[in-house]
Protein backbone atom coordinates (compact mmCIF):
# COMPACT_ATOMS: atom_id res chain seq x y z
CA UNK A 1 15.53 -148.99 -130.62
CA UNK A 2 17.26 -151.74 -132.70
CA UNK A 3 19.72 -154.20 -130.59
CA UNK A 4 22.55 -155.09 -131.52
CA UNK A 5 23.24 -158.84 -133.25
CA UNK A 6 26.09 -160.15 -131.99
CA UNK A 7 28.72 -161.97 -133.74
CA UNK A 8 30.49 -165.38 -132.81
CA UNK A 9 33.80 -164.62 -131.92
CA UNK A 10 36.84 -166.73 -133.62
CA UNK A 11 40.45 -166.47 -133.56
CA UNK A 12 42.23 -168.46 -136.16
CA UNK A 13 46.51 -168.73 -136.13
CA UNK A 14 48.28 -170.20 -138.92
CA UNK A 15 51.97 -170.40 -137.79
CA UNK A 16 51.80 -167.49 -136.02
CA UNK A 17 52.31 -165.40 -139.06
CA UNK A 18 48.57 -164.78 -140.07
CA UNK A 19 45.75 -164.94 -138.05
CA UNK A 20 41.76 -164.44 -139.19
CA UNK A 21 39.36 -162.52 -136.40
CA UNK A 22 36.21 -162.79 -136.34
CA UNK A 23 33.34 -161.07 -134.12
CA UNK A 24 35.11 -157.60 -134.25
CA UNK A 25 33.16 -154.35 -133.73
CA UNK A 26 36.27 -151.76 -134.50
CA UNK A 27 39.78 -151.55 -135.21
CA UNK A 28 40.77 -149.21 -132.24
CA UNK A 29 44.47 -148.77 -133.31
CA UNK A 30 47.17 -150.59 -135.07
CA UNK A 31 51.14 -150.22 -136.16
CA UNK A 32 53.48 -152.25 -136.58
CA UNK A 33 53.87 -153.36 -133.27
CA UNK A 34 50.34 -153.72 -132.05
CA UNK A 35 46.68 -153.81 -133.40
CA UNK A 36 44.15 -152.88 -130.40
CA UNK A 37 40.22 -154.70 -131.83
CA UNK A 38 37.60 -154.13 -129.82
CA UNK A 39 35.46 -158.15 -129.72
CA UNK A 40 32.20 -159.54 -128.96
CA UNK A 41 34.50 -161.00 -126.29
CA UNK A 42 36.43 -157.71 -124.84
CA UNK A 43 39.15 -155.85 -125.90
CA UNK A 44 41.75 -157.71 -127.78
CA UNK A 45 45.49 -156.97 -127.56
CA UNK A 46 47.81 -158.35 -130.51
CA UNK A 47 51.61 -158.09 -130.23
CA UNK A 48 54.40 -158.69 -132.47
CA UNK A 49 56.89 -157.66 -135.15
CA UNK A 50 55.88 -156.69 -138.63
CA UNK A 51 51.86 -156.46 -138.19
CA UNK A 52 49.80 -155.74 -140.77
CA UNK A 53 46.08 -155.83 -141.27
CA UNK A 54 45.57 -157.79 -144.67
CA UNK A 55 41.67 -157.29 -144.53
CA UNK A 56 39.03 -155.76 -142.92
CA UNK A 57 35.41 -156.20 -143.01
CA UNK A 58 33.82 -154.30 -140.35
CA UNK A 59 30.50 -155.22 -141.95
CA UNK A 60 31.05 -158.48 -141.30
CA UNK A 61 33.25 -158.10 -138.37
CA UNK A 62 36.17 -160.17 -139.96
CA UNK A 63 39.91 -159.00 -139.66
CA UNK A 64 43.01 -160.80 -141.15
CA UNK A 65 46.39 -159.85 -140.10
CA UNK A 66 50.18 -160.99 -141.13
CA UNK A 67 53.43 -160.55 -139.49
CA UNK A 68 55.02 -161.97 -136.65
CA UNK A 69 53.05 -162.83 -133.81
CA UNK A 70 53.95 -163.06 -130.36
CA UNK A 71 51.09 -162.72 -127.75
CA UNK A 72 47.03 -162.25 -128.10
CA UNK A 73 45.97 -160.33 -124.90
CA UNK A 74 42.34 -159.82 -123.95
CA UNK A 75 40.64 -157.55 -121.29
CA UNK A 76 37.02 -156.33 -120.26
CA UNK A 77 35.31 -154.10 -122.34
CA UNK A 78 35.26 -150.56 -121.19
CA UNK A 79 31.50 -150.50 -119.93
CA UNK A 80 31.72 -153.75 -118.26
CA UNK A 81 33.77 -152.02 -115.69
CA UNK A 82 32.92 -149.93 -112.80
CA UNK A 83 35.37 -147.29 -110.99
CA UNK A 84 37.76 -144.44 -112.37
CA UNK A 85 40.35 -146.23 -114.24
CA UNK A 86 39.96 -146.68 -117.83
CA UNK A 87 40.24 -149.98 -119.70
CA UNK A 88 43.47 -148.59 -121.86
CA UNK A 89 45.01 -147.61 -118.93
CA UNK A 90 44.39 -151.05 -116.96
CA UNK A 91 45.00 -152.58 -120.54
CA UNK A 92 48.63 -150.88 -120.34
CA UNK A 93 49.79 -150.53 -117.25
């Protein structure tokens, strides 16, 4: 069975309106409001007004995103954890 490489994870603001990711295995959700990315470091929660995701290069695991950002927030991944709760509900409760 292959393994996985993994990526180097980087998180680059510019004035809080842009932002380059890098070290991201999948988009999980996004509006305009909040993009969900799942990292090479954990689950990564972006907030803010007017998001957009410019580029993405899952390939490469490189994400850009403009608009208006307030808050980065990042939690375990999901099989890090042990117990009954799932990460998106610890993520938003």
């Amino acid at each position: 069975m292959e393994e996985a490489v993994k990526q180097i994870h980087k998180l680059i603001v510019h004035n809080r309106k842009s932002a380059t990711i890098s070290g991201v295995n999948d988009v999980l959700s996004f509006d305009i409001a909040e993009i969900l990315l799942e990292t090479e470091q954990g689950m990564l929660l972006i907030k803010g007004n007017d998001l957009h995701v410019k580029k993405l290069t899952l390939e490469k695991g490189e994400v850009d995103i403009e608009g208006k950002i307030d808050s980065f927030t990042y939690s375990e991944l999901m099989s890090e954890h042990k117990g009954g709760e799932s990460w998106l509900g610890r993520l938003f409760r």
